[in-house]
PDB file of N, CA and C in Angstrom:
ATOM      1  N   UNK A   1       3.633   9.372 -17.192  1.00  0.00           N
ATOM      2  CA  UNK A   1       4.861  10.133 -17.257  1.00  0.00           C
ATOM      3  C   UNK A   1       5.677   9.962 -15.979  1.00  0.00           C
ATOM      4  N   UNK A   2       5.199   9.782 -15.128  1.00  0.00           N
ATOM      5  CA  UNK A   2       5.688  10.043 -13.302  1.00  0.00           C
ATOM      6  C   UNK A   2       5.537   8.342 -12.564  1.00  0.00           C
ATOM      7  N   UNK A   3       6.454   7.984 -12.837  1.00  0.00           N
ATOM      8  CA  UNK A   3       6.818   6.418 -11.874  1.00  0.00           C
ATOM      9  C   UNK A   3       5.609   6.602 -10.781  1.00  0.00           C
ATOM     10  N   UNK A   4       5.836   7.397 -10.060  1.00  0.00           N
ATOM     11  CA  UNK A   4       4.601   7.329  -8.919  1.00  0.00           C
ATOM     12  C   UNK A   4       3.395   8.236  -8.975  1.00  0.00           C
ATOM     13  N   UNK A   5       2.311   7.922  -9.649  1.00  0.00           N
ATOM     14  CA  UNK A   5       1.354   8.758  -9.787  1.00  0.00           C
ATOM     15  C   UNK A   5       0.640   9.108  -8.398  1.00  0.00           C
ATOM     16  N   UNK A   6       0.882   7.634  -7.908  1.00  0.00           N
ATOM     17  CA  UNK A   6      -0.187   7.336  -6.712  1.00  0.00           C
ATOM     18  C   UNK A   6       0.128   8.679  -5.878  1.00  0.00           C
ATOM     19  N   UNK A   7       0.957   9.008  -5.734  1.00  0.00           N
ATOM     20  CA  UNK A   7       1.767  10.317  -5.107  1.00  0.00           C
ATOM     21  C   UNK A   7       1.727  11.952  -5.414  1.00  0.00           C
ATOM     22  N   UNK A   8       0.830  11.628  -6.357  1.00  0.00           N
ATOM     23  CA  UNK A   8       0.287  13.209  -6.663  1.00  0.00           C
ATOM     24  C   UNK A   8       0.020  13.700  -6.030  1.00  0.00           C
ATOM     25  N   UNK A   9       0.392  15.303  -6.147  1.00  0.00           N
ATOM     26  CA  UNK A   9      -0.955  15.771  -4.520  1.00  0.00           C
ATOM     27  C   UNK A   9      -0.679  17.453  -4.877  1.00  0.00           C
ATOM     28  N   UNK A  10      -0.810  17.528  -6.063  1.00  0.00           N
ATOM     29  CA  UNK A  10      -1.098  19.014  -6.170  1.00  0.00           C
ATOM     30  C   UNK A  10      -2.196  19.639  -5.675  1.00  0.00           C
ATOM     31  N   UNK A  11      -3.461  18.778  -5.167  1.00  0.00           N
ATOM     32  CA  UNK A  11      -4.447  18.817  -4.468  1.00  0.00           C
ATOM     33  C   UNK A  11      -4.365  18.055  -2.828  1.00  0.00           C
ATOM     34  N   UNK A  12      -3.181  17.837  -2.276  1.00  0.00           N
ATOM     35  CA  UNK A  12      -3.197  17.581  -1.049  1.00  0.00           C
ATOM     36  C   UNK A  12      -3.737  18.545  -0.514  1.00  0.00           C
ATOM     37  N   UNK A  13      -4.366  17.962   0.960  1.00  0.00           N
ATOM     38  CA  UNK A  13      -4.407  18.515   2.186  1.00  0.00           C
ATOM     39  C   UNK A  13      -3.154  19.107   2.741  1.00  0.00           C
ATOM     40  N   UNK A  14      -3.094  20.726   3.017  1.00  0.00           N
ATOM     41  CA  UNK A  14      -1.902  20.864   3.726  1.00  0.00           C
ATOM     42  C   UNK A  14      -2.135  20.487   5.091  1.00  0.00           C
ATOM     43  N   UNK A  15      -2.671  19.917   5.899  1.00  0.00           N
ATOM     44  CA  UNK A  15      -3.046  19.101   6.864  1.00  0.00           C
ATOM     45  C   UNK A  15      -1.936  18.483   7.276  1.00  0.00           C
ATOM     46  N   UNK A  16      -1.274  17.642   5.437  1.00  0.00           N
ATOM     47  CA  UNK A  16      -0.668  16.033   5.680  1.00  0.00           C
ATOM     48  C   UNK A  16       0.756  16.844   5.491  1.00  0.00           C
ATOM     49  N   UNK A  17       0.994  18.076   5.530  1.00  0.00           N
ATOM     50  CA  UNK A  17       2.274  18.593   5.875  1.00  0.00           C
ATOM     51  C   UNK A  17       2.721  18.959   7.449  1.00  0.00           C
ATOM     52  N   UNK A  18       4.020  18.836   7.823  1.00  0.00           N
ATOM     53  CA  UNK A  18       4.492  18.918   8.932  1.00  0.00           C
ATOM     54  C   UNK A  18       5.265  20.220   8.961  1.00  0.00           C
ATOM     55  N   UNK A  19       4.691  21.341   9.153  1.00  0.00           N
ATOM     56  CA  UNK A  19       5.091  22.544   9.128  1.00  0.00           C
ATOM     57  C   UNK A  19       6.320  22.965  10.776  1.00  0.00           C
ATOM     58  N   UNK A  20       5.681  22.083  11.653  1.00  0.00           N
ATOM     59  CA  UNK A  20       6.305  22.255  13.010  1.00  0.00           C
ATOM     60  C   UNK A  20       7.413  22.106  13.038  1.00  0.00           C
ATOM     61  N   UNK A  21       8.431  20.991  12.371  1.00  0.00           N
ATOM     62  CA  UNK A  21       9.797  20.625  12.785  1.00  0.00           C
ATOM     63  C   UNK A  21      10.731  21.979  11.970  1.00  0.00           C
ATOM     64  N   UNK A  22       9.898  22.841  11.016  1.00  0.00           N
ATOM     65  CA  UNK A  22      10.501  23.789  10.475  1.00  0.00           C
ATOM     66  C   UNK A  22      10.023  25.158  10.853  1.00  0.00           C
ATOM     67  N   UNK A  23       9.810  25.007  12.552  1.00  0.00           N
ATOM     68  CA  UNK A  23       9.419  26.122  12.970  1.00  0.00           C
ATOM     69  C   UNK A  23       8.257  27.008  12.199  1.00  0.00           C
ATOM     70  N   UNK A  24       7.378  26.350  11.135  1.00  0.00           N
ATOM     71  CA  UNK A  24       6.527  26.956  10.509  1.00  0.00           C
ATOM     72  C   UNK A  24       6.796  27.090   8.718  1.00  0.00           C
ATOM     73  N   UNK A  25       7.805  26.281   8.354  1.00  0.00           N
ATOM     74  CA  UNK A  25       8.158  26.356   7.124  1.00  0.00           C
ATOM     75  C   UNK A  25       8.888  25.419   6.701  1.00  0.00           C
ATOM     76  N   UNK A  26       8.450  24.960   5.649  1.00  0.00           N
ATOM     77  CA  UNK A  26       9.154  23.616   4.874  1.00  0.00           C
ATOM     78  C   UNK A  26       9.797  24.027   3.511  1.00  0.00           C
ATOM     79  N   UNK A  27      11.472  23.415   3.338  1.00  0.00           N
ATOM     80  CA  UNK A  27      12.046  23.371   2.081  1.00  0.00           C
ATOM     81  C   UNK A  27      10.903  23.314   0.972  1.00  0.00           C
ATOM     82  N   UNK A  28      10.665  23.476  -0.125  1.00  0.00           N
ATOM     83  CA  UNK A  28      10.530  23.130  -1.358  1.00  0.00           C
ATOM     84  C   UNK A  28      11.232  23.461  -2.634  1.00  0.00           C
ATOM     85  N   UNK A  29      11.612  22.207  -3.016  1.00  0.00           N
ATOM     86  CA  UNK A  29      12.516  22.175  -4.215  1.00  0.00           C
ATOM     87  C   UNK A  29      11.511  22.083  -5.285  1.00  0.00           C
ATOM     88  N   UNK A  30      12.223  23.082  -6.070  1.00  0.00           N
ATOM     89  CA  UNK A  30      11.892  23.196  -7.636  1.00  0.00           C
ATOM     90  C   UNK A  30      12.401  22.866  -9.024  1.00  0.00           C
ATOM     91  N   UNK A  31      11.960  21.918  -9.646  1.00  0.00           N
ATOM     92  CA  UNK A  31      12.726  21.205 -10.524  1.00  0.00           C
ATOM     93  C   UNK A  31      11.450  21.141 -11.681  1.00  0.00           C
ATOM     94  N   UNK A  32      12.401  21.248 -13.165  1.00  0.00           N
ATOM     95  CA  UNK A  32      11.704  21.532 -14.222  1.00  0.00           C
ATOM     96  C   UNK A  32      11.036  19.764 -14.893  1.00  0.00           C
ATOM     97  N   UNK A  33       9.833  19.747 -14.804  1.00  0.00           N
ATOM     98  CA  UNK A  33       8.885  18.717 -15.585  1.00  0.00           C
ATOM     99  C   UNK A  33       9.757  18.267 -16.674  1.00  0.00           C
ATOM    100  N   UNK A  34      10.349  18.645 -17.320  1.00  0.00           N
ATOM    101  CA  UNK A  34      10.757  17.907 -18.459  1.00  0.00           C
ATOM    102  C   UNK A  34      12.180  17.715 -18.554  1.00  0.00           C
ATOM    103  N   UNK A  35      12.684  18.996 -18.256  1.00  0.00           N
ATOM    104  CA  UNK A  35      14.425  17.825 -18.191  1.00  0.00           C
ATOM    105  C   UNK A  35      14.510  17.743 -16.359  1.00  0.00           C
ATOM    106  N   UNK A  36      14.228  18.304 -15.799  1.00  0.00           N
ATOM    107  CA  UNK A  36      14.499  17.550 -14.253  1.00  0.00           C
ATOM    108  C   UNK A  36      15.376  18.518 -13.924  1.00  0.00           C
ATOM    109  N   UNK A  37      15.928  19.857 -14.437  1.00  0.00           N
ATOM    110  CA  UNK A  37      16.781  20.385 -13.719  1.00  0.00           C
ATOM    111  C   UNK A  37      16.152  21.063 -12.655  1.00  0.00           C
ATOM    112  N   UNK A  38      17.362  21.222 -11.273  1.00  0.00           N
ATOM    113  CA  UNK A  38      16.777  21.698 -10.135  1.00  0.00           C
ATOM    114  C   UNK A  38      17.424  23.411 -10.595  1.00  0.00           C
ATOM    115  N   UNK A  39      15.657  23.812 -10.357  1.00  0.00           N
ATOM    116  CA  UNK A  39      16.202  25.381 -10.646  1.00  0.00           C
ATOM    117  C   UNK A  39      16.375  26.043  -9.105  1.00  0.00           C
ATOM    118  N   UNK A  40      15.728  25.560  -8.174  1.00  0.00           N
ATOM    119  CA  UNK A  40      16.045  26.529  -7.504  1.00  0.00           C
ATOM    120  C   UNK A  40      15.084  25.854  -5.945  1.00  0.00           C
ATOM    121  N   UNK A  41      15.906  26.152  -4.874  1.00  0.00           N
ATOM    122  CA  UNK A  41      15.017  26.185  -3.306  1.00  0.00           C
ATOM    123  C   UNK A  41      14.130  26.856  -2.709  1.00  0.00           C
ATOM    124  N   UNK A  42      13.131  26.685  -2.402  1.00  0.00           N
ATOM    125  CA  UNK A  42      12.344  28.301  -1.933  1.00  0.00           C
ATOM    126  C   UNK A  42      11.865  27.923  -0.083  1.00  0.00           C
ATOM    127  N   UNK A  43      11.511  28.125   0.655  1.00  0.00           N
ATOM    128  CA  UNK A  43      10.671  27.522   1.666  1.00  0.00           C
ATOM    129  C   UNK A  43       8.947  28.143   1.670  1.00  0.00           C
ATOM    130  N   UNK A  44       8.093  27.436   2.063  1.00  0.00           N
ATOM    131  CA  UNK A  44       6.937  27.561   2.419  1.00  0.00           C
ATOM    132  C   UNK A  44       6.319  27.537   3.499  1.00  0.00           C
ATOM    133  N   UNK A  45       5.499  28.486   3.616  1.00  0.00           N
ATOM    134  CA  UNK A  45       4.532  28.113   4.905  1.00  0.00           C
ATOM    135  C   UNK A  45       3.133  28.096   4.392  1.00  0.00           C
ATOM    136  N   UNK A  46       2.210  27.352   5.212  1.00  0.00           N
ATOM    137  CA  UNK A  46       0.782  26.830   5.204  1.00  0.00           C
ATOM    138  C   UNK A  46      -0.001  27.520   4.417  1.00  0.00           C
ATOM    139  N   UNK A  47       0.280  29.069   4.133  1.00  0.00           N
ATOM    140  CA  UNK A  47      -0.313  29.843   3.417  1.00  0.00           C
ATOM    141  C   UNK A  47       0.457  29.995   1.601  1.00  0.00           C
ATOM    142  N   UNK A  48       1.673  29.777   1.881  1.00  0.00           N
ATOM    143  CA  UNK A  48       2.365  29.919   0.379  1.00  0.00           C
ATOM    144  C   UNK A  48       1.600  28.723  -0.052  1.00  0.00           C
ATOM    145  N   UNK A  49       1.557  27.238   0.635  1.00  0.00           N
ATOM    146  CA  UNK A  49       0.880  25.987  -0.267  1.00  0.00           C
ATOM    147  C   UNK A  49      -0.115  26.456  -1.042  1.00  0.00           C
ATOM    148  N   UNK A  50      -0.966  26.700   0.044  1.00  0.00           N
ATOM    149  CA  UNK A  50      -2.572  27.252   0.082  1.00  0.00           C
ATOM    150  C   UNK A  50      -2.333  27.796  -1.430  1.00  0.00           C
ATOM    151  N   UNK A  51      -1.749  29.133  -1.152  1.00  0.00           N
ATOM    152  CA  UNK A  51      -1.600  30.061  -2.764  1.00  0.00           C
ATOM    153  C   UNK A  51      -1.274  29.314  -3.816  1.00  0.00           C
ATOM    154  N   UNK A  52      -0.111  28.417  -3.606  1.00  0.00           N
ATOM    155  CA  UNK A  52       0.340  27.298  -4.630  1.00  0.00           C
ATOM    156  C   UNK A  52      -1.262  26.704  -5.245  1.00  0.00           C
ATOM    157  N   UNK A  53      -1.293  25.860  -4.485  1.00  0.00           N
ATOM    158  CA  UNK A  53      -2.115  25.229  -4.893  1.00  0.00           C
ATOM    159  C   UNK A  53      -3.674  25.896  -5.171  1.00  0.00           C
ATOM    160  N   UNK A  54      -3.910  26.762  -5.124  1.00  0.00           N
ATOM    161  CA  UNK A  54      -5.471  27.620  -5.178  1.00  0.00           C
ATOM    162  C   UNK A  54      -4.891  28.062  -6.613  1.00  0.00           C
ATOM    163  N   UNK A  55      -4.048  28.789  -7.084  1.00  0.00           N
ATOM    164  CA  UNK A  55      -3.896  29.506  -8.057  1.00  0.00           C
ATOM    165  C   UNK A  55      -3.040  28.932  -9.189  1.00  0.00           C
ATOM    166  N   UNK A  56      -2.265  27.828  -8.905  1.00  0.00           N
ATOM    167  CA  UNK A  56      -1.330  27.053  -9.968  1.00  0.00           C
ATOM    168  C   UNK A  56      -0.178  27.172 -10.189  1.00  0.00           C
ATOM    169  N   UNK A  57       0.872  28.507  -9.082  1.00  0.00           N
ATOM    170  CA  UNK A  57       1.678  29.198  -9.824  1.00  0.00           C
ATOM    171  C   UNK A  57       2.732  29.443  -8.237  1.00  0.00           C
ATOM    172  N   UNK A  58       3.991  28.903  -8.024  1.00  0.00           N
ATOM    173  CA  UNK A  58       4.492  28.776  -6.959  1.00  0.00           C
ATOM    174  C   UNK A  58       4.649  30.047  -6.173  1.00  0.00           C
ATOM    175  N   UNK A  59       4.368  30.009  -4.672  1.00  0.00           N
ATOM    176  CA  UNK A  59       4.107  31.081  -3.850  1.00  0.00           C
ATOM    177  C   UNK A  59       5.238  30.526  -2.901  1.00  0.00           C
ATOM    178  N   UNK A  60       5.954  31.519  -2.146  1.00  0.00           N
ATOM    179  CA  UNK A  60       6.709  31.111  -1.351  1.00  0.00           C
ATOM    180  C   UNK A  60       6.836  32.104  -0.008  1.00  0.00           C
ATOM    181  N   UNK A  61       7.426  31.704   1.141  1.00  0.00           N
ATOM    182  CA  UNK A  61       7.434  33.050   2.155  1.00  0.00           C
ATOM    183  C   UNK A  61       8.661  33.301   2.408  1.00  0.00           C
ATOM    184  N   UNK A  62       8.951  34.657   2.068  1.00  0.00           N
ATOM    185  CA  UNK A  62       9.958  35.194   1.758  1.00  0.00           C
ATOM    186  C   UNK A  62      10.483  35.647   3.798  1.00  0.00           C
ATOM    187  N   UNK A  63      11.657  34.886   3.892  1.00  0.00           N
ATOM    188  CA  UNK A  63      12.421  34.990   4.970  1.00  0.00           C
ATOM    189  C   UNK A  63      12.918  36.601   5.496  1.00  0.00           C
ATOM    190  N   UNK A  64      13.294  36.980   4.417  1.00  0.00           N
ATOM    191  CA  UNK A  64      14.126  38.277   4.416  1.00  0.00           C
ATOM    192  C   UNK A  64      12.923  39.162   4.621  1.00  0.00           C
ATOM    193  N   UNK A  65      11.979  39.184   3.590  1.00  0.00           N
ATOM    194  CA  UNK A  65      10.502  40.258   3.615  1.00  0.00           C
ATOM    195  C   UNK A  65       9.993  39.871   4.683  1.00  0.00           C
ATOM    196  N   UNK A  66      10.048  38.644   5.056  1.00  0.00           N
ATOM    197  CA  UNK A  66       8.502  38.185   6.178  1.00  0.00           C
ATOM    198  C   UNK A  66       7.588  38.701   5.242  1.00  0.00           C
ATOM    199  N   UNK A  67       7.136  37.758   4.249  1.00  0.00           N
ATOM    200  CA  UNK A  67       5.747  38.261   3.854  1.00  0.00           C
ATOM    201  C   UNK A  67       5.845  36.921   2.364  1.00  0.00           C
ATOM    202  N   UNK A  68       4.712  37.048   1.942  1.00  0.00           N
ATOM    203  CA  UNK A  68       4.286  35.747   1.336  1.00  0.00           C
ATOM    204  C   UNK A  68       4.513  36.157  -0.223  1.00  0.00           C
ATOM    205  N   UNK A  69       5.017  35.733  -1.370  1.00  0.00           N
ATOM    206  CA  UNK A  69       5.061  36.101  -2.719  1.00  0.00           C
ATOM    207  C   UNK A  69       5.100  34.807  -3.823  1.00  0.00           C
ATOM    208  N   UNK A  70       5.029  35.651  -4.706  1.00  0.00           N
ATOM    209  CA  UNK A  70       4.579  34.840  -6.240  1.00  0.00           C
ATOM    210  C   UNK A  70       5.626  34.763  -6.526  1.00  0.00           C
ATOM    211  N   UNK A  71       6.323  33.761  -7.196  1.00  0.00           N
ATOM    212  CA  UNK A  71       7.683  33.846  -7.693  1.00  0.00           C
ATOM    213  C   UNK A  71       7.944  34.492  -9.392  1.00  0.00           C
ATOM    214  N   UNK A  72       8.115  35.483  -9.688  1.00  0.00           N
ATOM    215  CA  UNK A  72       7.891  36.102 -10.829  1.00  0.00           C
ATOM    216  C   UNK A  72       6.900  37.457 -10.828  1.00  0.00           C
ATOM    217  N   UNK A  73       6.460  37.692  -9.568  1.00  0.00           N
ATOM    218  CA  UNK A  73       5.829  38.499  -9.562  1.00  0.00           C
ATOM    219  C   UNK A  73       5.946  40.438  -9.687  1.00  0.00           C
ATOM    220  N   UNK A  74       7.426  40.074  -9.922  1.00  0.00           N
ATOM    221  CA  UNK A  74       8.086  41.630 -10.370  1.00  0.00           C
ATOM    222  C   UNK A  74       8.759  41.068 -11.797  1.00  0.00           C
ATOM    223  N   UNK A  75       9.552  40.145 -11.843  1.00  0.00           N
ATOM    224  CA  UNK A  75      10.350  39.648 -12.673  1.00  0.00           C
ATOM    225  C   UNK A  75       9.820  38.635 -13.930  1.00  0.00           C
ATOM    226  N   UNK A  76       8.550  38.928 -13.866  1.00  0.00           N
ATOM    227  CA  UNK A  76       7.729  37.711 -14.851  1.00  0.00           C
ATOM    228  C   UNK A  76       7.994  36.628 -15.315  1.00  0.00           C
ATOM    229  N   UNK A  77       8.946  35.861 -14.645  1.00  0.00           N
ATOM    230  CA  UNK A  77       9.333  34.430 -14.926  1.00  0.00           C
ATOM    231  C   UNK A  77       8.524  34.124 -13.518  1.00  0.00           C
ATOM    232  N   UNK A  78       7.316  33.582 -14.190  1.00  0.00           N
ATOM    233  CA  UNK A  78       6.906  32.297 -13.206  1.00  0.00           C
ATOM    234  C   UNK A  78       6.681  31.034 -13.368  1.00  0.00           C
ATOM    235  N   UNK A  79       6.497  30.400 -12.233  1.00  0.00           N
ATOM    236  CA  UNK A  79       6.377  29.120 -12.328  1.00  0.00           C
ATOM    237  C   UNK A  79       5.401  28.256 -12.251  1.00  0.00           C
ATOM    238  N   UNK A  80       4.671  27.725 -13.078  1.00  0.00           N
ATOM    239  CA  UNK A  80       3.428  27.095 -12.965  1.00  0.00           C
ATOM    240  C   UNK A  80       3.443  25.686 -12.656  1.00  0.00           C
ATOM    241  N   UNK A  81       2.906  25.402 -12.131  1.00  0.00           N
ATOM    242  CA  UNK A  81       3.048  23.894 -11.014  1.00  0.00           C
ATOM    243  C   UNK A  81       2.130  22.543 -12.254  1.00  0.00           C
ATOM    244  N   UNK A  82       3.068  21.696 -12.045  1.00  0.00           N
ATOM    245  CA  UNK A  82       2.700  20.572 -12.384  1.00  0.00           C
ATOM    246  C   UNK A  82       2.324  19.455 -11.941  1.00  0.00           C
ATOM    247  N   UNK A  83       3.021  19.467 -10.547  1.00  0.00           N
ATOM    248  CA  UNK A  83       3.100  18.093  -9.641  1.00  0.00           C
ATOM    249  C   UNK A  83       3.518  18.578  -8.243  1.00  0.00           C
ATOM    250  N   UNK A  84       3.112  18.241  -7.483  1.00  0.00           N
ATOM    251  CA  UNK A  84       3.491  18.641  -6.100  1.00  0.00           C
ATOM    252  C   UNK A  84       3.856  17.284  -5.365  1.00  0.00           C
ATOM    253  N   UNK A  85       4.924  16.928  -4.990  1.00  0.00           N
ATOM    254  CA  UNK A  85       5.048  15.542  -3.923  1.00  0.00           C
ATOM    255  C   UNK A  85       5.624  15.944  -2.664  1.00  0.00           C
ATOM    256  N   UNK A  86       5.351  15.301  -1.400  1.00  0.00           N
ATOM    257  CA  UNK A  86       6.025  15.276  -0.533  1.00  0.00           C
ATOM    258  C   UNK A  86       7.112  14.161  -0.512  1.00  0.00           C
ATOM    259  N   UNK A  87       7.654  14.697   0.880  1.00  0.00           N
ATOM    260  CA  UNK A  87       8.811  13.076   0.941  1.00  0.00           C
ATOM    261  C   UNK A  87       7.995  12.486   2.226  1.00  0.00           C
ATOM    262  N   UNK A  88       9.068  11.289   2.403  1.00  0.00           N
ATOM    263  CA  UNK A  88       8.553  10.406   3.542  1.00  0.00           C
ATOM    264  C   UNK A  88       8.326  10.923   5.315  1.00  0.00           C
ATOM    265  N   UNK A  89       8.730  12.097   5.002  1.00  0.00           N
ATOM    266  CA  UNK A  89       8.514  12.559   6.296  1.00  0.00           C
ATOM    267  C   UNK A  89       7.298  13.900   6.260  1.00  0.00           C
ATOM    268  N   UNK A  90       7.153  14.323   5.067  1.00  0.00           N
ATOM    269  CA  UNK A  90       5.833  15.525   5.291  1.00  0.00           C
ATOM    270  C   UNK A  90       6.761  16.627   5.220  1.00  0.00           C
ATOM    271  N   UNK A  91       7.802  16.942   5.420  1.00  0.00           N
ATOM    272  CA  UNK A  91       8.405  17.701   5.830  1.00  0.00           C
ATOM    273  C   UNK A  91       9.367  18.823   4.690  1.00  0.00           C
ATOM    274  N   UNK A  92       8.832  18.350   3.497  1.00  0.00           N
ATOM    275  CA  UNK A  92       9.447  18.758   2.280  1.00  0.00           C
ATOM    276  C   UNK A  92       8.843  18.012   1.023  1.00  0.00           C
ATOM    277  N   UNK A  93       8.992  19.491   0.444  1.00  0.00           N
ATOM    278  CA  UNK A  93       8.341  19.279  -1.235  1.00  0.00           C
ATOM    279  C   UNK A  93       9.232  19.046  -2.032  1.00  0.00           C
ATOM    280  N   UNK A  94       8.888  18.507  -3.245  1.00  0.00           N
ATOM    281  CA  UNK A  94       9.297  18.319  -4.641  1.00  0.00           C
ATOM    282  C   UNK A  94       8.050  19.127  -5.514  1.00  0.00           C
ATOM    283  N   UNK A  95       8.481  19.890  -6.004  1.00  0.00           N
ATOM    284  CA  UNK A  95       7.408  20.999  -6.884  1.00  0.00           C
ATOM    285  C   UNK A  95       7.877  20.882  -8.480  1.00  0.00           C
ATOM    286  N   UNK A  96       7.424  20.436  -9.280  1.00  0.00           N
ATOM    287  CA  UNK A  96       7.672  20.396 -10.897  1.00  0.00           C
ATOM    288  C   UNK A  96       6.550  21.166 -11.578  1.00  0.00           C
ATOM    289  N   UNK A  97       7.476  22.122 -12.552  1.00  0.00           N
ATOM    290  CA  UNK A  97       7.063  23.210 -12.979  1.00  0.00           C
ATOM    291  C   UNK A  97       7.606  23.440 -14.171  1.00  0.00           C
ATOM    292  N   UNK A  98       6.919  24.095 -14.670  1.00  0.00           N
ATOM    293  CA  UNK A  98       6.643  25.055 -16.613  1.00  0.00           C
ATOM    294  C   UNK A  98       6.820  26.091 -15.911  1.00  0.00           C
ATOM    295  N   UNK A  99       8.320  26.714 -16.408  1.00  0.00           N
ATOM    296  CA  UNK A  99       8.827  27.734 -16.783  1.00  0.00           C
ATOM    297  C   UNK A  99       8.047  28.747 -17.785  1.00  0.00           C
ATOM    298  N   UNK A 100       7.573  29.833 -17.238  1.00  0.00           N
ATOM    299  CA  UNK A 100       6.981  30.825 -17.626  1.00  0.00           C
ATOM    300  C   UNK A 100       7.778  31.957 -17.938  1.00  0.00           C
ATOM    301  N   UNK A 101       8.438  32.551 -18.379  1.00  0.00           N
ATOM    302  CA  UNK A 101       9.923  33.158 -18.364  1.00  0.00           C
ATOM    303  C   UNK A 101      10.697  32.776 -19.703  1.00  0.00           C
ATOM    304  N   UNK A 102      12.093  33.801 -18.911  1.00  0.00           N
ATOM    305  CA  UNK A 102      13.417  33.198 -19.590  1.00  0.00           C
ATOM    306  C   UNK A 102      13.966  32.739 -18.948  1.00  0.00           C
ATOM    307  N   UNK A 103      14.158  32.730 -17.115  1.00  0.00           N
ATOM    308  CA  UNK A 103      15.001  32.194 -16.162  1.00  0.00           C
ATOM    309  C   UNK A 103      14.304  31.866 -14.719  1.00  0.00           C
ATOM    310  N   UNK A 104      14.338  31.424 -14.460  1.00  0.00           N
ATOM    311  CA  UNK A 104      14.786  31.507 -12.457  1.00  0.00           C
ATOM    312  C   UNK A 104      14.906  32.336 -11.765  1.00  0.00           C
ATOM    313  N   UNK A 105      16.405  31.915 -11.840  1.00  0.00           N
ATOM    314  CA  UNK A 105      17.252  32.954 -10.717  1.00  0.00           C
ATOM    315  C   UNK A 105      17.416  34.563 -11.056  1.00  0.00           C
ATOM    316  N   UNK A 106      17.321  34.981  -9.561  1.00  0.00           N
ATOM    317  CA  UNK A 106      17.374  36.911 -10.172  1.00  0.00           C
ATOM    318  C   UNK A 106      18.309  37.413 -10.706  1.00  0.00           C
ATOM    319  N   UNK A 107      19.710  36.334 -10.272  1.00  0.00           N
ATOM    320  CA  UNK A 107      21.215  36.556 -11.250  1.00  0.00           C
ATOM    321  C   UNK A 107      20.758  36.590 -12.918  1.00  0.00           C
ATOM    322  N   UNK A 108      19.832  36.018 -13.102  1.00  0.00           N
ATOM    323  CA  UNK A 108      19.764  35.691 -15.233  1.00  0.00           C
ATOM    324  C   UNK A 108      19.583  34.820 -15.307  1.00  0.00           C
ATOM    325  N   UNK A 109      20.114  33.473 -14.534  1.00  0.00           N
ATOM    326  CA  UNK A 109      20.419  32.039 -15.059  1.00  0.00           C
ATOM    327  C   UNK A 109      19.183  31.555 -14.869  1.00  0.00           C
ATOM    328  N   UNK A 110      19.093  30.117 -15.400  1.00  0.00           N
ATOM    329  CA  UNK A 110      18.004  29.646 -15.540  1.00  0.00           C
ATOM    330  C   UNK A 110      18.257  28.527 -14.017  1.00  0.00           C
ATOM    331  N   UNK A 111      18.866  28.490 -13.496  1.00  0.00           N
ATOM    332  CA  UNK A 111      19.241  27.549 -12.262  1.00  0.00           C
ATOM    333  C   UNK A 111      19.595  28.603 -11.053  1.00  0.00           C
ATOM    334  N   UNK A 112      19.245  28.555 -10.009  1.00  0.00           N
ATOM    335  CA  UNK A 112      19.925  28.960  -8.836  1.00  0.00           C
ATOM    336  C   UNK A 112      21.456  28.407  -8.565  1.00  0.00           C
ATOM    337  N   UNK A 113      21.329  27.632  -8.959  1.00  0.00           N
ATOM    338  CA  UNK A 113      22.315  26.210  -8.496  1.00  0.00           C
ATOM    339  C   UNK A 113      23.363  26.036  -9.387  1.00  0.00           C
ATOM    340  N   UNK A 114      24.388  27.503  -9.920  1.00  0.00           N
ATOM    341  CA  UNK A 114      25.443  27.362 -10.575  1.00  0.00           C
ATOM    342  C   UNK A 114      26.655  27.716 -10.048  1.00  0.00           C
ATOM    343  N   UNK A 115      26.733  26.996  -8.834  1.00  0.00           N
ATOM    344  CA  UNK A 115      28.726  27.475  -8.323  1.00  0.00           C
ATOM    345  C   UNK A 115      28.883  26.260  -7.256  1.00  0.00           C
ATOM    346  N   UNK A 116      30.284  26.269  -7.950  1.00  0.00           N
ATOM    347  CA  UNK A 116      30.478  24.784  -7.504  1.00  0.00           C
ATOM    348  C   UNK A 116      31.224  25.563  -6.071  1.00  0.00           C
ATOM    349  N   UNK A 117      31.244  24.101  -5.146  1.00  0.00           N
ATOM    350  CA  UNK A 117      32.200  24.312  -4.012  1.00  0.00           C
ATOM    351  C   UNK A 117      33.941  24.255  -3.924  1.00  0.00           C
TER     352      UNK A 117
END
């Protein structure tokens, strides 16, 4: 299904992530397994992976809370992980995911990513 399998790493080492240049937290983009839409940005730290990847279901650390969460975890749209890639620098994810839900975003929509400039 995935041009680059070799590149899987829903079971990486967070080791082979570079958490430092983001002061302790890396982008990860979220985009849906089957049509590819980008629903939405979250950032992570060493412990959201950890959760990611231990439990199946995207964890992120919430900037505003300072504190670590499930995405859906009040709002029951979550997101269950399919594929995890980095890019060429360690420094950011690509996360593909099954929509558990009706949406995403806490607006309703199924995208974060609806207003143009």
């Amino acid at each position: 299904m995935f041009k680059n399998e070799k590149y899987y790493c829903t079971h990486m080492n967070v080791k082979e992530v570079d958490f430092k240049k983001g002061n302790g937290l890396i982008p990860a983009v979220i985009q849906d397994k089957t049509s590819k839409e980008v629903y939405m940005v979250g950032y992570m730290n060493e412990g959201a992976l950890i959760e990611t990847q231990k439990t199946g279901y995207v964890y992120f650390w919430s900037r505003s809370r300072n504190m670590l969460w499930r995405k859906g975890e009040t709002s029951g749209n979550r997101l269950k992980v399919e594929k995890i890639m980095k890019d060429c620098d360690s420094d950011a994810l690509l996360v593909f995911v099954k929509l558990e839900g009706i949406c995403v975003c806490h607006s309703g929509s199924m995208s974060c990513f609806n207003y143009k400039l």
